[in-house]
N, C-alpha and C. Protein backbone atom coordinates (compact mmCIF):
# COMPACT_ATOMS: atom_id res chain seq x y z
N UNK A 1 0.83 -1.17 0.00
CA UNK A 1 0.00 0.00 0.00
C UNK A 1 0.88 1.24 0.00
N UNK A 2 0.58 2.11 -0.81
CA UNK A 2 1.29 3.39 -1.27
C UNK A 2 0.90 4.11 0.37
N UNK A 3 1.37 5.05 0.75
CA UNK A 3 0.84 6.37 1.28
C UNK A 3 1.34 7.42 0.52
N UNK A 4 0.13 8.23 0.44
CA UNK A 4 0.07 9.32 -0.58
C UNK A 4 0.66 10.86 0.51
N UNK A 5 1.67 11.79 -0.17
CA UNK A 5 2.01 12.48 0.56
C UNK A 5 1.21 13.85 0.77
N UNK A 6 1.12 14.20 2.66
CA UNK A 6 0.12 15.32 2.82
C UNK A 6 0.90 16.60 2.91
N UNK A 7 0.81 17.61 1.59
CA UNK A 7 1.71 18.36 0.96
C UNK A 7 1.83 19.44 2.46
N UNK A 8 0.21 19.76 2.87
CA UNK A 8 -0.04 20.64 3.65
C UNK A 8 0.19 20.69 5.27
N UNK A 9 0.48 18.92 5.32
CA UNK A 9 1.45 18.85 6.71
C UNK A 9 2.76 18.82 6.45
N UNK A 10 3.40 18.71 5.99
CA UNK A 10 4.81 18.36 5.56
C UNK A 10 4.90 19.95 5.59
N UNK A 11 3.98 20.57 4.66
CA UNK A 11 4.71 22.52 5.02
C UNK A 11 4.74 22.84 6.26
N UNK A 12 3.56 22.47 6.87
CA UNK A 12 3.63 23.01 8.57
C UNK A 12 4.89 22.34 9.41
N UNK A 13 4.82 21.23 8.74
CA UNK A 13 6.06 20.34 9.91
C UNK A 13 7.66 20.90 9.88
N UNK A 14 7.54 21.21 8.42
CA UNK A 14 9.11 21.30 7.60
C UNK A 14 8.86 23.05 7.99
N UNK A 15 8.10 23.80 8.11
CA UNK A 15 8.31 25.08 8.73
C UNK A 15 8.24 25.31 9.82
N UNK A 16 7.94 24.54 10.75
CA UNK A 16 7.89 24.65 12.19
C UNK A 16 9.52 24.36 12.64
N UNK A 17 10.20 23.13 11.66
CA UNK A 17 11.19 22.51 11.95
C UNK A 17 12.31 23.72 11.57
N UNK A 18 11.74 24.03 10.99
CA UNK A 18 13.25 25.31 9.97
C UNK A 18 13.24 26.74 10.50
N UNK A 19 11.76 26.95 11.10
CA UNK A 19 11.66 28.00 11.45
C UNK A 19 11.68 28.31 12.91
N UNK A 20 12.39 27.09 14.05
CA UNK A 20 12.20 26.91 15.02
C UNK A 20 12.88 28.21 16.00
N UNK A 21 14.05 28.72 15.28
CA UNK A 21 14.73 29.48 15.69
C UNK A 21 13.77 30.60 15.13
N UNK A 22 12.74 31.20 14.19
CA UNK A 22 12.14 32.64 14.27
C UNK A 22 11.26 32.35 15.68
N UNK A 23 10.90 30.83 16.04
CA UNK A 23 9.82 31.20 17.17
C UNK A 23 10.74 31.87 18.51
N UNK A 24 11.74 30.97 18.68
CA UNK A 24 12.60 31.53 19.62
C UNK A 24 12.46 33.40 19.75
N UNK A 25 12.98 33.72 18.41
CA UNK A 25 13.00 34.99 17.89
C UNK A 25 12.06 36.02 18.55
N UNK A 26 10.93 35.75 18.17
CA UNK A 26 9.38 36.17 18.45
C UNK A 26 9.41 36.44 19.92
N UNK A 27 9.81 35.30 21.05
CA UNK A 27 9.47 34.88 21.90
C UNK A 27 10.64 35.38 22.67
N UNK A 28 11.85 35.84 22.32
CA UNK A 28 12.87 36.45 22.75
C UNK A 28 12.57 38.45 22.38
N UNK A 29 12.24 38.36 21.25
CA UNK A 29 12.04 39.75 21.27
C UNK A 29 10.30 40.32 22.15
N UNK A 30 9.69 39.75 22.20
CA UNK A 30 8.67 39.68 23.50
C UNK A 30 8.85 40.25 24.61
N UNK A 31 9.85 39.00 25.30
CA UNK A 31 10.69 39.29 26.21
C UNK A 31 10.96 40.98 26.52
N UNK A 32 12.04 40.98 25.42
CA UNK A 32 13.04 42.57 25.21
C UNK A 32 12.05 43.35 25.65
N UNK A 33 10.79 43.67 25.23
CA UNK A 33 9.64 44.83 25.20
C UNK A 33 8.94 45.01 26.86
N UNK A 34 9.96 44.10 27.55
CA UNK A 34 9.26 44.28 28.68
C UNK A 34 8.26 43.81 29.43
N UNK A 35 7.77 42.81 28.62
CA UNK A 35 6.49 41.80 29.20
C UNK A 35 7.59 40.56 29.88
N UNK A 36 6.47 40.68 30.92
CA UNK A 36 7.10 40.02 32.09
C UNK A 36 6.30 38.45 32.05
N UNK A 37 6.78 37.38 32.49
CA UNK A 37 6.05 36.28 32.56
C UNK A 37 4.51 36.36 33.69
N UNK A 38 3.62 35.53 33.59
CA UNK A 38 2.28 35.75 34.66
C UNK A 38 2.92 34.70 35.31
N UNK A 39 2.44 34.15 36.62
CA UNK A 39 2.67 33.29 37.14
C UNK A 39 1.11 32.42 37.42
N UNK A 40 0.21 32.51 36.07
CA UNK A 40 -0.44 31.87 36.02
C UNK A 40 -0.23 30.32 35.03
N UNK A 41 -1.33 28.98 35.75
CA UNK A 41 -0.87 27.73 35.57
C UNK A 41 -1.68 27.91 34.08
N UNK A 42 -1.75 28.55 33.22
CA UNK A 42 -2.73 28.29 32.09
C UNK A 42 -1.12 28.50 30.73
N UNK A 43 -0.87 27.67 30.39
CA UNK A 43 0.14 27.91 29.29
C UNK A 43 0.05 28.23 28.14
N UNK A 44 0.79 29.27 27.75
CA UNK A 44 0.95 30.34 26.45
C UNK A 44 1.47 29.42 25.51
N UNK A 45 0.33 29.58 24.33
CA UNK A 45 0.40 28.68 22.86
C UNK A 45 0.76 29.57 21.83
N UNK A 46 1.52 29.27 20.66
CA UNK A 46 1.43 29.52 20.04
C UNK A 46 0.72 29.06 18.92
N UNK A 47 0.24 29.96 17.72
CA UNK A 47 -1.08 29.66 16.36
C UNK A 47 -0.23 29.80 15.62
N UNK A 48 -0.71 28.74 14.48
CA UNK A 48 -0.06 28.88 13.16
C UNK A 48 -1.33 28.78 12.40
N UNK A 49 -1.56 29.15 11.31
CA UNK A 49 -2.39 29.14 10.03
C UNK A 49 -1.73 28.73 8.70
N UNK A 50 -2.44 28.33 8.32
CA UNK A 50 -2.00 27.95 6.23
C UNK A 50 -2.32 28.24 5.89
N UNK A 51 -2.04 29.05 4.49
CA UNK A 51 -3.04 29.26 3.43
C UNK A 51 -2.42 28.79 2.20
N UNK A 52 -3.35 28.90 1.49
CA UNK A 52 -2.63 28.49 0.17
C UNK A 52 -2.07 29.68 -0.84
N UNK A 53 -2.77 31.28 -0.40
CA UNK A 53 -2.47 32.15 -1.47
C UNK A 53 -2.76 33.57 -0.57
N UNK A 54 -1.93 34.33 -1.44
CA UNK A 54 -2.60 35.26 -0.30
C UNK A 54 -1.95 36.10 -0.83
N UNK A 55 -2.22 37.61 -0.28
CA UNK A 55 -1.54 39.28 -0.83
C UNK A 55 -1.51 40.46 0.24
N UNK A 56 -0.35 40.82 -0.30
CA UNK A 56 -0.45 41.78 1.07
C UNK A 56 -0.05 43.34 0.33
N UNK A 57 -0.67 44.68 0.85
CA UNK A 57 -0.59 45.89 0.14
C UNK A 57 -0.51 46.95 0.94
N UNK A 58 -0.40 48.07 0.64
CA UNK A 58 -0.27 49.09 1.75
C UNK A 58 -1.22 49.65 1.95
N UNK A 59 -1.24 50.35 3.29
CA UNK A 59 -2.76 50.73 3.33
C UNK A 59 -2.21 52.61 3.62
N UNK A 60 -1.30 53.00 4.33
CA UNK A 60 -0.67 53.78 4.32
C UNK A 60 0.67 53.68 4.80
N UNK A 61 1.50 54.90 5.26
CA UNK A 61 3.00 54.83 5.24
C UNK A 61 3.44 53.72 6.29
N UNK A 62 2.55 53.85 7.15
CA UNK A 62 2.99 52.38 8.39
C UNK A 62 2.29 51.27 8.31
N UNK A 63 1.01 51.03 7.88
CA UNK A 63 0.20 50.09 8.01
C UNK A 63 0.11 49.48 6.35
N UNK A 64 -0.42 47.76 7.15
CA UNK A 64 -0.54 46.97 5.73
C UNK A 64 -1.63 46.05 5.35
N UNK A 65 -1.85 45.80 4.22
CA UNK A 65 -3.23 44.38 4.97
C UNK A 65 -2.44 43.47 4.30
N UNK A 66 -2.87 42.15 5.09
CA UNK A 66 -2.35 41.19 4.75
C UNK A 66 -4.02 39.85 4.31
N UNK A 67 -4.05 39.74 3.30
CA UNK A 67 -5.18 38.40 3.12
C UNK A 67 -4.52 37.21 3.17
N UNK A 68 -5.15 36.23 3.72
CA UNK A 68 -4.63 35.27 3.78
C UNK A 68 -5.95 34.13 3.18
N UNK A 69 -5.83 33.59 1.83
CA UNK A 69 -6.64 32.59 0.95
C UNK A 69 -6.90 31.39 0.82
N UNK A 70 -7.96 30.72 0.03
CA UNK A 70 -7.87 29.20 0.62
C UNK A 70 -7.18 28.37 2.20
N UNK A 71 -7.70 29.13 3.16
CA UNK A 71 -7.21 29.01 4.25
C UNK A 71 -7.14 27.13 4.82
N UNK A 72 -6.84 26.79 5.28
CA UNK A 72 -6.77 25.47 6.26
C UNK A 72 -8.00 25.81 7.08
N UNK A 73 -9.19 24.93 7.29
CA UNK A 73 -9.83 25.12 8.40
C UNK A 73 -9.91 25.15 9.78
N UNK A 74 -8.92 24.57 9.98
CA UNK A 74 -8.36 24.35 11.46
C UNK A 74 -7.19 25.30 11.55
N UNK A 75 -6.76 25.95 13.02
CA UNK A 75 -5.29 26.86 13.55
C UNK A 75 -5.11 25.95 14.20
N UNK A 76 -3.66 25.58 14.04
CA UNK A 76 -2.96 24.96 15.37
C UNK A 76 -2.36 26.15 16.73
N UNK A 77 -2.73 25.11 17.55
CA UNK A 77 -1.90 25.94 18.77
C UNK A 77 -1.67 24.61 19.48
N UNK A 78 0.08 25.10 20.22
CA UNK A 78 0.86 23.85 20.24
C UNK A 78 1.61 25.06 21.60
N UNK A 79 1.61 24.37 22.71
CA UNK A 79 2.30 25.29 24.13
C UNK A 79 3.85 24.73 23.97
N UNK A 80 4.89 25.24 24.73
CA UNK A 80 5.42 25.12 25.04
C UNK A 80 6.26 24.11 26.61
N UNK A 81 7.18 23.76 26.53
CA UNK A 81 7.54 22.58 27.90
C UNK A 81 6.76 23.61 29.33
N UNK A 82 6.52 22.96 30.01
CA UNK A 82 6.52 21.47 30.19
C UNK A 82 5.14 21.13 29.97
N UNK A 83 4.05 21.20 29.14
CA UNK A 83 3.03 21.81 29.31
C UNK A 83 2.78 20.60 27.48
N UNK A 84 3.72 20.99 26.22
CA UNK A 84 3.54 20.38 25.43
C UNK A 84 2.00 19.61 24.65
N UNK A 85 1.08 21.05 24.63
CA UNK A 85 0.05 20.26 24.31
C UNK A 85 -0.08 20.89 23.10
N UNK A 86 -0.93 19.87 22.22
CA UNK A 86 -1.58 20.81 21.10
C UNK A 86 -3.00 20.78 20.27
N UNK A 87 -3.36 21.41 20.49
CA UNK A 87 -5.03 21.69 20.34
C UNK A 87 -5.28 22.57 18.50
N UNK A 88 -6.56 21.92 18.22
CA UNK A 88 -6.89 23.06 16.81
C UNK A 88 -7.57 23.53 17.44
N UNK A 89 -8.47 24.43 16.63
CA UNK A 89 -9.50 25.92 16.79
C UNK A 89 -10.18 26.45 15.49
N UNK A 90 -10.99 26.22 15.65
CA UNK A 90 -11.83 26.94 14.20
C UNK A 90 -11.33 28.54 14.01
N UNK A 91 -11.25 28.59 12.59
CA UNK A 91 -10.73 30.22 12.55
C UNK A 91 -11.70 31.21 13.25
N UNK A 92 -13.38 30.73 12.89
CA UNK A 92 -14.11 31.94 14.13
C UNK A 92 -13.38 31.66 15.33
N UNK A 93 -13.64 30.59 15.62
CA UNK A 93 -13.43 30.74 17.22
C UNK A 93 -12.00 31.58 17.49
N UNK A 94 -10.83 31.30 16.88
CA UNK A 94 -9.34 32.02 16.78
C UNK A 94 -9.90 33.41 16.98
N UNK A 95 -10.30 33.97 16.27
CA UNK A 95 -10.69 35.60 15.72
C UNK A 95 -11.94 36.02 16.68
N UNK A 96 -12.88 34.92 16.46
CA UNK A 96 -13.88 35.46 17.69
C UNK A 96 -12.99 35.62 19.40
N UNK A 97 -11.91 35.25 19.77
CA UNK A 97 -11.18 35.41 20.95
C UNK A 97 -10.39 36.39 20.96
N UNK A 98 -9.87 37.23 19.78
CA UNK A 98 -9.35 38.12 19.85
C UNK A 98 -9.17 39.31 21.06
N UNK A 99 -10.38 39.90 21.22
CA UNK A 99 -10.97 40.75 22.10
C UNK A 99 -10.93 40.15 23.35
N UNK A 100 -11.07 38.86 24.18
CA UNK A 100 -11.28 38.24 25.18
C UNK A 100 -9.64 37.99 26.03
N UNK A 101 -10.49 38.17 27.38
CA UNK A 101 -9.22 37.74 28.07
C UNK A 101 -9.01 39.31 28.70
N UNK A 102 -7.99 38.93 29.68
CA UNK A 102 -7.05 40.06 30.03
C UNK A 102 -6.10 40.28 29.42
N UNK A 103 -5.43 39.83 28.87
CA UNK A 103 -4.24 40.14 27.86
C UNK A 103 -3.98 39.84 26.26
N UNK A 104 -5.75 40.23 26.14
CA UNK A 104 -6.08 40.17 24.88
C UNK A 104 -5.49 40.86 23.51
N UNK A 105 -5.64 40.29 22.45
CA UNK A 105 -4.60 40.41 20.81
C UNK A 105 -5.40 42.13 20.94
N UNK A 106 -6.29 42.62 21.23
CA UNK A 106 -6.63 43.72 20.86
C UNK A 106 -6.06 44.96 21.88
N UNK A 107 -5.78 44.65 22.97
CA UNK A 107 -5.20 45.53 23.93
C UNK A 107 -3.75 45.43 23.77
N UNK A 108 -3.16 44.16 23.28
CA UNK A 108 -1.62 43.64 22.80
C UNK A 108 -1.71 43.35 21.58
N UNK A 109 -1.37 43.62 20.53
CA UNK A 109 -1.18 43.10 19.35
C UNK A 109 -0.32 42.21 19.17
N UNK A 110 -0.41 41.12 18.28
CA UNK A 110 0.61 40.17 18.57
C UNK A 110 1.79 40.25 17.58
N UNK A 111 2.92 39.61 17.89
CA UNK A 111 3.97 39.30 16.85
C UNK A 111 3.66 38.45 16.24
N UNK A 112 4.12 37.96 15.03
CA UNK A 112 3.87 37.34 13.79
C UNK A 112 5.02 37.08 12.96
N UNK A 113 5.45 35.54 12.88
CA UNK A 113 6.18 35.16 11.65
C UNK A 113 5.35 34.92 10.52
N UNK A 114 5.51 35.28 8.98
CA UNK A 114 4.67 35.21 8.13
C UNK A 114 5.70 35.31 7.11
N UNK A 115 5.66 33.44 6.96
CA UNK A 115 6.76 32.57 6.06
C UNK A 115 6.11 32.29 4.43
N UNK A 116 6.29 33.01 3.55
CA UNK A 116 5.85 32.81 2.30
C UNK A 116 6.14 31.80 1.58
N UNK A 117 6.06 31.53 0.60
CA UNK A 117 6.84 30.33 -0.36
C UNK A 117 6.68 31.23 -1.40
N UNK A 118 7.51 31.80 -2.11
CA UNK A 118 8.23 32.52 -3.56
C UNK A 118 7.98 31.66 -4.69
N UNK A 119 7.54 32.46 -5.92
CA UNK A 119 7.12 31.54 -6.87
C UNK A 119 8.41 31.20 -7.54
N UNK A 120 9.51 31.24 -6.95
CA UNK A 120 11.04 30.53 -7.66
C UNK A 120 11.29 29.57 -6.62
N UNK A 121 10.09 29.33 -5.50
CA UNK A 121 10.43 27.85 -4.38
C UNK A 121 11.54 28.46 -3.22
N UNK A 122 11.77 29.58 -2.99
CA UNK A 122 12.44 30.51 -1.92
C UNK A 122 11.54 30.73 -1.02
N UNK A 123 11.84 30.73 0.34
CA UNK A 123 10.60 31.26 1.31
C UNK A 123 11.53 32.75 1.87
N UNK A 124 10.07 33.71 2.04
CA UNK A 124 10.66 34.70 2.61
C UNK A 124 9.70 34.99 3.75
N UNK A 125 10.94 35.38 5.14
CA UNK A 125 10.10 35.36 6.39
C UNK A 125 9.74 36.91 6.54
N UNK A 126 8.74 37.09 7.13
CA UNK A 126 8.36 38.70 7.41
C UNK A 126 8.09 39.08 8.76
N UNK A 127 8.53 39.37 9.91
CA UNK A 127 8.37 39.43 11.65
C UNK A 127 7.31 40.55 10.88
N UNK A 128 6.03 40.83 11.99
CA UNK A 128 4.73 41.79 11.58
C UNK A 128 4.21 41.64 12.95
N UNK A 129 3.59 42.77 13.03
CA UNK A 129 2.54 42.74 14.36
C UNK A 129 1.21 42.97 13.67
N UNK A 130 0.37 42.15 14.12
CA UNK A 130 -1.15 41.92 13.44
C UNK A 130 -2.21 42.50 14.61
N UNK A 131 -3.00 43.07 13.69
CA UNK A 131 -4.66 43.76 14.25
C UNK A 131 -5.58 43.92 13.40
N UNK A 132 -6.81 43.97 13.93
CA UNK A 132 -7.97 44.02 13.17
C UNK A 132 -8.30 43.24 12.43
N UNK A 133 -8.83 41.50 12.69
CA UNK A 133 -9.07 40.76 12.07
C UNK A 133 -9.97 40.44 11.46
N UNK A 134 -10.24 40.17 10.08
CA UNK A 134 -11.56 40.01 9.55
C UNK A 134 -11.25 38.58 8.62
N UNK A 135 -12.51 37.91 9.18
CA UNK A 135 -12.74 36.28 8.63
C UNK A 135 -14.28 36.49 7.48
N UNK A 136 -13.84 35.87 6.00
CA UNK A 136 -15.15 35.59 5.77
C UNK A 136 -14.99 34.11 5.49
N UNK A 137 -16.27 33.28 5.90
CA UNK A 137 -15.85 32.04 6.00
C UNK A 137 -16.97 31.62 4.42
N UNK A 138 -17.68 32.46 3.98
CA UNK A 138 -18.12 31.86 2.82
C UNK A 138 -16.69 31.92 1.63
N UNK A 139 -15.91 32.88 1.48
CA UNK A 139 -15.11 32.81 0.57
C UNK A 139 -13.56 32.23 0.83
N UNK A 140 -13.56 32.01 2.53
CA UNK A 140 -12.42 30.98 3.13
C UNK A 140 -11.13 32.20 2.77
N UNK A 141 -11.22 33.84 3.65
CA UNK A 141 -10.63 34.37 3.07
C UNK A 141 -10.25 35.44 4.20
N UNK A 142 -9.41 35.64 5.46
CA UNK A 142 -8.88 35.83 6.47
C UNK A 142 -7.88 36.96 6.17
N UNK A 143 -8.49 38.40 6.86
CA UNK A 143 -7.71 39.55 6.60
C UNK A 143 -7.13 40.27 7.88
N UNK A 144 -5.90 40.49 7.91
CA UNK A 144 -5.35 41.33 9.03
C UNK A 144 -4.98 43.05 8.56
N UNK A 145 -4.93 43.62 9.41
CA UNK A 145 -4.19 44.64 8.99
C UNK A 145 -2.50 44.36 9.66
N UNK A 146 -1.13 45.14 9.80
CA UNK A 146 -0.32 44.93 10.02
C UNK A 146 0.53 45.99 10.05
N UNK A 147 1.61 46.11 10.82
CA UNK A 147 2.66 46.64 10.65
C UNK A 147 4.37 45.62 10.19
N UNK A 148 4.77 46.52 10.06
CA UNK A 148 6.90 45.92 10.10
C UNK A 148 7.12 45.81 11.37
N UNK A 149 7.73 44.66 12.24
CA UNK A 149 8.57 45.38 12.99
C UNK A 149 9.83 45.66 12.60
N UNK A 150 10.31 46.63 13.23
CA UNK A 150 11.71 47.58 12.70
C UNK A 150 11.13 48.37 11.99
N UNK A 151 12.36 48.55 10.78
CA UNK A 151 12.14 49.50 9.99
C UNK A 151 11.86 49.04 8.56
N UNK A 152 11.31 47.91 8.55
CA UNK A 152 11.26 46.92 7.19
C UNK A 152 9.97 47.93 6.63
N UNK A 153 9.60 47.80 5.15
CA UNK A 153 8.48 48.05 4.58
C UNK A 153 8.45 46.70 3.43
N UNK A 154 6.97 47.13 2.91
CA UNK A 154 6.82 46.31 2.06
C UNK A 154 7.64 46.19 0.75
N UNK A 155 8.45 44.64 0.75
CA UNK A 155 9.15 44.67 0.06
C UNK A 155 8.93 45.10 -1.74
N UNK A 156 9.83 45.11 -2.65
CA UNK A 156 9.28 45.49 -4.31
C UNK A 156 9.04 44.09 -4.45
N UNK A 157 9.33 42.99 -4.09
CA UNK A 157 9.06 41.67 -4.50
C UNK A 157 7.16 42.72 -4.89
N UNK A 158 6.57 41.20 -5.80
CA UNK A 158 4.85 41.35 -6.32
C UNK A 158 4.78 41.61 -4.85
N UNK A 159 2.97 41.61 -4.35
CA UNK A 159 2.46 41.73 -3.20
C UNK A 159 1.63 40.35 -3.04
N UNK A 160 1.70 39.48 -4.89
CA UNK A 160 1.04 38.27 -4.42
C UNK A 160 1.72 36.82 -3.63
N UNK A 161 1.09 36.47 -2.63
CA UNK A 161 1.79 35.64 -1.95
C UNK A 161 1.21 34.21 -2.69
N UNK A 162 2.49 32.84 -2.57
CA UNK A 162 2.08 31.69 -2.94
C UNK A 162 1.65 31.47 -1.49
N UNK A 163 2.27 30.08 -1.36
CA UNK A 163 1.57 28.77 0.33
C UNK A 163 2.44 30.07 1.23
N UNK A 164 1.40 29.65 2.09
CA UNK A 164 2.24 30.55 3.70
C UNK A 164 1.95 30.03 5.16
N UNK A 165 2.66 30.68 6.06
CA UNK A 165 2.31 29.97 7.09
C UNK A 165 2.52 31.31 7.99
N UNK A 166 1.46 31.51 8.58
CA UNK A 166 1.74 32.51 9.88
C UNK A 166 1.43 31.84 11.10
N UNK A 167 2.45 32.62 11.78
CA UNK A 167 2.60 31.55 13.20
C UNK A 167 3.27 33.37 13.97
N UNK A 168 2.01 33.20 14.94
CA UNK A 168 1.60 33.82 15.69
C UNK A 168 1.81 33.94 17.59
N UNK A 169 1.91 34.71 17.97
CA UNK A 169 3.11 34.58 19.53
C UNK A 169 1.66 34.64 20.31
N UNK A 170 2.13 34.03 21.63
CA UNK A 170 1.35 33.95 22.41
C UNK A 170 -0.18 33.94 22.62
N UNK A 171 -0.70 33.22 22.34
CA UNK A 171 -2.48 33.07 23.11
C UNK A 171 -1.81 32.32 24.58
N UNK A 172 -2.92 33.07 25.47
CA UNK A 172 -2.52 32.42 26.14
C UNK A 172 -4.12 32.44 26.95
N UNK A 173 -4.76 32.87 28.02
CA UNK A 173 -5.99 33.03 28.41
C UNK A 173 -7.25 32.88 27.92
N UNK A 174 -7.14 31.99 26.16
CA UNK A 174 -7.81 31.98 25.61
C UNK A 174 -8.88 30.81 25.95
N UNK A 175 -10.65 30.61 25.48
CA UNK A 175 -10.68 29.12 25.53
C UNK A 175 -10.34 28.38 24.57
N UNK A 176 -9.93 27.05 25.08
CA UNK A 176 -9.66 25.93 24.09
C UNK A 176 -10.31 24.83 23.81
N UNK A 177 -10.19 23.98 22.84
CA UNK A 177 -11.17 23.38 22.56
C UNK A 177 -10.08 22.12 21.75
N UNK A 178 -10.22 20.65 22.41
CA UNK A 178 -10.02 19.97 21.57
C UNK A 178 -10.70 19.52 20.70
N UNK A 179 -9.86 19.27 19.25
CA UNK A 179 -11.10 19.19 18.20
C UNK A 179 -10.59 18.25 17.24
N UNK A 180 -11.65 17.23 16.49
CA UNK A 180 -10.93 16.04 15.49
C UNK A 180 -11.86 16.49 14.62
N UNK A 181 -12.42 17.41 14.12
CA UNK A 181 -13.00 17.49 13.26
C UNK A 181 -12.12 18.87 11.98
């Protein structure tokens, strides 16, 4: 019996694996900004998303939107030791939590790796802080607005993105939900 290969785990796996050092990254420059650890027992996950296509444009001199297309229906969120769990989440539910919590994505905006795949098979990584999320789930079509961090802007590369993967810092107070569907 053949097994047929799952293109769309193998990206998440093979970018989680390659990109292990941007999470560090994320999670070290966090740190820097002065956020202090809680000494609550509820452990901080990180989200990743897939898409298959996606574009990102300016909206003015600092801000950007980013779409993200043919999305994956499920977000992973996967904690950290000693804790090592990992749960999906429907994209409402992801986006419907935004606002919730005490140390909610809307009072904190979050950091963001947002790993492209280049139509010459190059990936290019983009660190971004994300807000203002908008899901439409009839057209499977997930919009942020965004900034650079630093002093990056949008590169001259096109603005159309191929496969991507954003992987997203800290949820942490959120609810969770294990899910096999």
């Amino acid at each position: 019996m053949k097994i047929k290969p799952r293109t769309n785990l193998f990206l998440i796996l093979s970018t989680i694996s390659i990109f292990g050092g941007m999470i560090l990254l994320l999670t070290l420059a966090h740190a820097q900004e002065g956020q202090t650890e809680t000494n609550s027992n509820t452990p901080d996950f990180l989200a990743i998303q897939h898409s298959e296509s996606g574009s990102m444009s300016k909206i003015n001199t600092t801000t950007y939107s980013l779409q993200l297309n043919d999305l994956s229906n499920k977000i992973i969120l996967f904690s950290n030791r000693p804790d090592r769990i990992v749960v999906t989440q429907s994209i409402r539910d992801f986006i419907g939590n935004w606002t919730g919590g005490q140390d909610s994505f809307q009072k904190d905006p979050p950091n963001a790796a947002l790993i492209v795949l280049t139509e010459n098979k190059k990936q290019d990584i983009f660190q971004i802080e994300l807000f203002n999320p908008k899901y439409d789930k009839d057209q499977n079509i997930l919009k942020y607005n965004f900034t650079f961090l630093g002093n990056a802007t949008l590169p001259d590369s096109p603005t159309n993105l191929g496969k991507s993967v954003l992987i997203i810092d800290s949820v942490s107070d959120w609810p969770l939900q294990y899910s096999g569907d």
